[in-house]
N, C-alpha and C. Protein backbone atom coordinates (compact mmCIF):
# COMPACT_ATOMS: atom_id res chain seq x y z
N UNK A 1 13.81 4.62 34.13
CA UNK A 1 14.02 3.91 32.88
C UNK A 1 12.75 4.01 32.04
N UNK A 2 12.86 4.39 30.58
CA UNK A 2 12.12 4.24 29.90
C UNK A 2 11.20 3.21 29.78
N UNK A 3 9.74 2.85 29.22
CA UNK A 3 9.24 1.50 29.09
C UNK A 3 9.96 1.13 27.45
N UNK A 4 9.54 -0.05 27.53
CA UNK A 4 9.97 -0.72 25.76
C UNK A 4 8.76 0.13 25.49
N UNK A 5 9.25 0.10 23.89
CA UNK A 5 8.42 0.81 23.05
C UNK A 5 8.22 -0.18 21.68
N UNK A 6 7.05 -0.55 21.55
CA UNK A 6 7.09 -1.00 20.39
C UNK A 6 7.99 -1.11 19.42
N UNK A 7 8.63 -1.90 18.56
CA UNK A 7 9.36 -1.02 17.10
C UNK A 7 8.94 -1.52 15.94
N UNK A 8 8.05 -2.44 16.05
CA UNK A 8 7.15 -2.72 14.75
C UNK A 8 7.02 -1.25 14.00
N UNK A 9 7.20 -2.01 12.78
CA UNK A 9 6.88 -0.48 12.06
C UNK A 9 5.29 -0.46 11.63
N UNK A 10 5.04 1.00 11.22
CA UNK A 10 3.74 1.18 11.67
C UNK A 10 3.59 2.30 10.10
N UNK A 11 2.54 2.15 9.44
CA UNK A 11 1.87 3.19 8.50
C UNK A 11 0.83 3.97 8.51
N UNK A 12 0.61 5.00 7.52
CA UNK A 12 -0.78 5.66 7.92
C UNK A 12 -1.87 4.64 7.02
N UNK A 13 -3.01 4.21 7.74
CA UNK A 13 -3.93 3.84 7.43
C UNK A 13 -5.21 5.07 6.27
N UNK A 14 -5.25 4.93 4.66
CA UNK A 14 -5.59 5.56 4.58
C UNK A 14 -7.21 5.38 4.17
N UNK A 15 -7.38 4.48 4.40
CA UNK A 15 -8.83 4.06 5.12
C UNK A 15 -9.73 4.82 6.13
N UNK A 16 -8.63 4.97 7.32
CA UNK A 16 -9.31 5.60 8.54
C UNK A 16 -8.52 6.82 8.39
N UNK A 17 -7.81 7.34 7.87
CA UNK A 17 -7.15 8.96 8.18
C UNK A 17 -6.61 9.10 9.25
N UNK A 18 -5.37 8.85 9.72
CA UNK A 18 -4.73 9.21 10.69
C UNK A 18 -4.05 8.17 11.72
N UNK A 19 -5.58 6.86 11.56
CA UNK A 19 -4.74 5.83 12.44
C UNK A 19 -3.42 4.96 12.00
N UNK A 20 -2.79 4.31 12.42
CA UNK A 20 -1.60 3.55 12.21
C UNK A 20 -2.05 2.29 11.55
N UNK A 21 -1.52 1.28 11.54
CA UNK A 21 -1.96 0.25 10.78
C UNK A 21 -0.78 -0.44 10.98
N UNK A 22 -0.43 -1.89 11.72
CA UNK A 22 0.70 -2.66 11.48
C UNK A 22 0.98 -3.05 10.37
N UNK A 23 2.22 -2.96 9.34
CA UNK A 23 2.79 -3.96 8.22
C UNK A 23 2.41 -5.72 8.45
N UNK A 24 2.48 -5.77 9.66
CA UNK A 24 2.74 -7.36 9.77
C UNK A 24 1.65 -8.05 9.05
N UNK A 25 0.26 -7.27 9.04
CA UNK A 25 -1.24 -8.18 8.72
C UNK A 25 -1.22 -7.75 7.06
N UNK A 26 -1.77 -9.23 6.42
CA UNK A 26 -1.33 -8.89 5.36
C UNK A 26 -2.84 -8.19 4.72
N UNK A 27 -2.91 -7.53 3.62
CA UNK A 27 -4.16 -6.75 2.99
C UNK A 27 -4.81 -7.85 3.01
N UNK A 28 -6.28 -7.06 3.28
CA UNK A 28 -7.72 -8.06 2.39
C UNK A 28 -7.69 -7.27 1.32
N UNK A 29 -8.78 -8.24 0.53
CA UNK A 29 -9.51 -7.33 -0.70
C UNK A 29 -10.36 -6.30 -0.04
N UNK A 30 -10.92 -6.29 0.83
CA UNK A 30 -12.05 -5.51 1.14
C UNK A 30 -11.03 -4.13 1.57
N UNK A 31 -9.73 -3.74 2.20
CA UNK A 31 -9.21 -2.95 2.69
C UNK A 31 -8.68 -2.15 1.60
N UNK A 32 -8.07 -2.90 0.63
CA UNK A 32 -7.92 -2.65 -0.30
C UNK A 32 -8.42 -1.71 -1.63
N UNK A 33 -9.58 -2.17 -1.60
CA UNK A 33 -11.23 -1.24 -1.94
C UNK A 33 -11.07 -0.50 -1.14
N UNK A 34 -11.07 -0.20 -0.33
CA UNK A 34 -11.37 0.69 0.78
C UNK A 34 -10.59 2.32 0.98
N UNK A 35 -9.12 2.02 -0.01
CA UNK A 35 -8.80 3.21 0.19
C UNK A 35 -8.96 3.96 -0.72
N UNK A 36 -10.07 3.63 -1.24
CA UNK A 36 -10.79 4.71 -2.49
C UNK A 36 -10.25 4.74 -4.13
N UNK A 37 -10.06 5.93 -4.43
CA UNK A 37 -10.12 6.02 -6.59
C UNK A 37 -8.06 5.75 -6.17
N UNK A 38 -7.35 6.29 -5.43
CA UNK A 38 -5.89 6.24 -5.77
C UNK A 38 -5.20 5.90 -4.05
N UNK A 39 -3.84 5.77 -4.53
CA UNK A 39 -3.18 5.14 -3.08
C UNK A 39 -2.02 5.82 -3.41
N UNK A 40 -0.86 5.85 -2.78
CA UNK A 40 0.57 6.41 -2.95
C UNK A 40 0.91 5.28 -3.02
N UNK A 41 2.23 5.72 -3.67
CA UNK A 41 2.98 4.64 -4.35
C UNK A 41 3.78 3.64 -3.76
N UNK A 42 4.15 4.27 -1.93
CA UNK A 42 4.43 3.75 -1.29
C UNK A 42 3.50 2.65 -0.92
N UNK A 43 2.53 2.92 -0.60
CA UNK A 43 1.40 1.80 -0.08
C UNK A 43 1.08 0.97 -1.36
N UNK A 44 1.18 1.27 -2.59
CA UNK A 44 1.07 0.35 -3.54
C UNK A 44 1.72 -0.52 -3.52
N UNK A 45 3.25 -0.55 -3.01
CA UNK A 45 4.16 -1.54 -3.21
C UNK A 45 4.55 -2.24 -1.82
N UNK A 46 3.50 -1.97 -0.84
CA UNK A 46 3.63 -2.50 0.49
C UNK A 46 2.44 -4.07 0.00
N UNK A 47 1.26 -3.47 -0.94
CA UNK A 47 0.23 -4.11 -0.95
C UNK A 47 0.72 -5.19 -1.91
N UNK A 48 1.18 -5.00 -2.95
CA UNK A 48 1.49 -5.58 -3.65
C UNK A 48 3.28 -6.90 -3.69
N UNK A 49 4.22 -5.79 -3.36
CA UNK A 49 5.45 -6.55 -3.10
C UNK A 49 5.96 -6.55 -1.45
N UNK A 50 5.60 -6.48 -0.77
CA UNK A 50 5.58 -6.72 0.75
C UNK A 50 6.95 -5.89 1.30
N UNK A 51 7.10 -4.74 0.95
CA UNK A 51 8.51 -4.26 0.72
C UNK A 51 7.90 -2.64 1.56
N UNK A 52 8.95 -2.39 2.42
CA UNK A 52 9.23 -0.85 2.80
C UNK A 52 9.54 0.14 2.25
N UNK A 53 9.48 1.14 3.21
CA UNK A 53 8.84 2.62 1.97
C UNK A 53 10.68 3.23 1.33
N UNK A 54 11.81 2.44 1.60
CA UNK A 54 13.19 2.66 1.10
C UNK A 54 12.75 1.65 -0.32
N UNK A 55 12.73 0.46 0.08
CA UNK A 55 12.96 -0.32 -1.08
C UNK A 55 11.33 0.44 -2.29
N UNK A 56 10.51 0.52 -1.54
CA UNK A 56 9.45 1.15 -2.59
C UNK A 56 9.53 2.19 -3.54
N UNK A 57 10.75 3.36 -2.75
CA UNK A 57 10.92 4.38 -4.08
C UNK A 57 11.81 3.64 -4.72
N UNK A 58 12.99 2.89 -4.54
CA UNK A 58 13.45 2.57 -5.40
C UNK A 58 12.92 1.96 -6.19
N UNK A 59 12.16 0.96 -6.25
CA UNK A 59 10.91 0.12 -7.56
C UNK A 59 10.32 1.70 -8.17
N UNK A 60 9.86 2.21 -7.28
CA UNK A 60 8.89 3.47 -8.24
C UNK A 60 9.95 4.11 -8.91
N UNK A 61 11.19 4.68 -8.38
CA UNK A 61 12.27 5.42 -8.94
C UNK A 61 12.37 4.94 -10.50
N UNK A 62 12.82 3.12 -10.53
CA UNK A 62 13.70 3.21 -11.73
C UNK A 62 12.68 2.17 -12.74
N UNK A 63 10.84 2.63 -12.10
CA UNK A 63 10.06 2.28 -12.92
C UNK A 63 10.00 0.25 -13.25
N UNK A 64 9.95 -0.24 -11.93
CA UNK A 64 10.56 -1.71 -11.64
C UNK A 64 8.94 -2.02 -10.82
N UNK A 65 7.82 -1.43 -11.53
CA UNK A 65 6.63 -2.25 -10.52
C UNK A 65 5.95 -2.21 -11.88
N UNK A 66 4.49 -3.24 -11.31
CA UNK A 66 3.96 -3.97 -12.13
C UNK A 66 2.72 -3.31 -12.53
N UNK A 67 1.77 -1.81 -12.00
CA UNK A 67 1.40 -1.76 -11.69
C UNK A 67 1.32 0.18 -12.43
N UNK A 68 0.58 0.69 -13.02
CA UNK A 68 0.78 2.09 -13.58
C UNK A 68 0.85 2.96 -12.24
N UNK A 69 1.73 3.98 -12.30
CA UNK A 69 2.18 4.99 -11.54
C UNK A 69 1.99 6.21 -11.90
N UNK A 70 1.48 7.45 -11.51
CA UNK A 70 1.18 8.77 -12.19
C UNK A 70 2.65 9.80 -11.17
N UNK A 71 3.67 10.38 -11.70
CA UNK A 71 4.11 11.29 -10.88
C UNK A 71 3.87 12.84 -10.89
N UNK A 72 4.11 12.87 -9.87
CA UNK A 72 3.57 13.94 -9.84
C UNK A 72 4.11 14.93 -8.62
N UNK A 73 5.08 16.25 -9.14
CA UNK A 73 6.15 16.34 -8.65
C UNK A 73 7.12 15.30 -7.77
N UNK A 74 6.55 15.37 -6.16
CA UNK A 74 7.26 14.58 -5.21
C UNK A 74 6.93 12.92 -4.81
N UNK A 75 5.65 13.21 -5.49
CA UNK A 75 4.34 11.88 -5.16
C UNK A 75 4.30 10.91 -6.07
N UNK A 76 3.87 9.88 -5.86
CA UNK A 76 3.77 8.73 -6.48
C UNK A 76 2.43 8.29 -6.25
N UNK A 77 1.85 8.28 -7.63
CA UNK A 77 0.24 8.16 -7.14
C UNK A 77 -0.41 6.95 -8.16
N UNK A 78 -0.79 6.04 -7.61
CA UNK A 78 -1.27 4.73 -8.00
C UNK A 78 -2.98 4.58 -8.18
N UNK A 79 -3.64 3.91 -8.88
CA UNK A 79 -5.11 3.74 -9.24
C UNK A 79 -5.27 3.07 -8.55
N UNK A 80 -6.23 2.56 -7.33
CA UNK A 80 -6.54 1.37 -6.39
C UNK A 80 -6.93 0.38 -8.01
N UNK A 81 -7.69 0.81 -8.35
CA UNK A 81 -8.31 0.14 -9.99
C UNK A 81 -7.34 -0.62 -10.45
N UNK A 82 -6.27 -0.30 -10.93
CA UNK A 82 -4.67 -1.38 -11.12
C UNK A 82 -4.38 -2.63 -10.25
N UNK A 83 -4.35 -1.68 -8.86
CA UNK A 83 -4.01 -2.70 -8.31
C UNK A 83 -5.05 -3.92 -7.63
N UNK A 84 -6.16 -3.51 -7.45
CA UNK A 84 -7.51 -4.56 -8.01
C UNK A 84 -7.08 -5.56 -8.98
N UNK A 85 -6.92 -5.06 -10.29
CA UNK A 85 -6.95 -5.88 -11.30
C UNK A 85 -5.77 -6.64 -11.42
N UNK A 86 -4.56 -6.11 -10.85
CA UNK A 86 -3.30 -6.60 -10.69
C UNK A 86 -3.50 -7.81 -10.39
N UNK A 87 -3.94 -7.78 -8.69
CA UNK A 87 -3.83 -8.53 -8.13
C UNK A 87 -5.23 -9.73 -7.99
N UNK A 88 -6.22 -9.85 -8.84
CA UNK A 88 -7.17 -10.25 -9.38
C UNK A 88 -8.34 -10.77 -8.32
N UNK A 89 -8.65 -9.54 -7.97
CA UNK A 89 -9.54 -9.13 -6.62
C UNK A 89 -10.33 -8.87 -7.81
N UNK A 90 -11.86 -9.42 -8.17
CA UNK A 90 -12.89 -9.48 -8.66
C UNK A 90 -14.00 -9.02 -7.44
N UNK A 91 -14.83 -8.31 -7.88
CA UNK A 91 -15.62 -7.69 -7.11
C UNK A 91 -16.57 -8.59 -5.88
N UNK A 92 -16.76 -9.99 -6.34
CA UNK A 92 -17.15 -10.75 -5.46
C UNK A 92 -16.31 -11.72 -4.73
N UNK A 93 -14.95 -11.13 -4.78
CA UNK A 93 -13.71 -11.90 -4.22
C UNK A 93 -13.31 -11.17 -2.43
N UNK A 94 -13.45 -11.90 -1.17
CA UNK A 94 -13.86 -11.74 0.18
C UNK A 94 -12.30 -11.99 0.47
N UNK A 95 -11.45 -12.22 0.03
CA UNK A 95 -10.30 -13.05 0.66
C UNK A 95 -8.90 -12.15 0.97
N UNK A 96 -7.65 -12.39 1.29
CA UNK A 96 -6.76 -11.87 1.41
C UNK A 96 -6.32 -11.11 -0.29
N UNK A 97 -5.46 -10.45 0.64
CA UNK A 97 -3.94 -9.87 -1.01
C UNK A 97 -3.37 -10.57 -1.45
């Protein structure tokens, strides 16, 4: 018999490149910063509306987020900078998303 297997769902961390990252913990500001000048659009709307990567194209699809989006052919590419300011993470702000 197989062991259980986790089924938490799991993302790419693009912070660290490659590792996973549970949904369940919610963003800091500091992680946030962290994934540099842009994010995909998917992870924009994980950070922002607490929503999976189905319900996320649909917000990006029919242009339903809060937040500027660049496309680009297949991709959905977001400014960390937006969503900073979005979400009103000030540079000396230590706390959650």
């Amino acid at each position: 018999m197989a062991p259980e297997r986790d089924v938490t769902t799991h993302r790419r961390d693009s912070s660290t490149r490659g590792h996973l990252r549970k949904r369940s913990a919610p963003w800091t500001a500091d992680e946030i910063r962290a994934l540099g000048v842009r994010v995909d659009g998917v992870t924009a709307c994980e950070i922002v509306y607490n929503v999976g990567r189905t319900r996320a194209y649909e917000l990006l699809g029919a242009g339903e987020v809060d937040f500027p989006v660049i496309h680009r052919g297949r991709r959905y590419v977001v400014p960390t900078s937006a969503l900073v300011a979005l979400l009103g993470l000030g540079e000396d702000d230590q706390g959650a998303a």
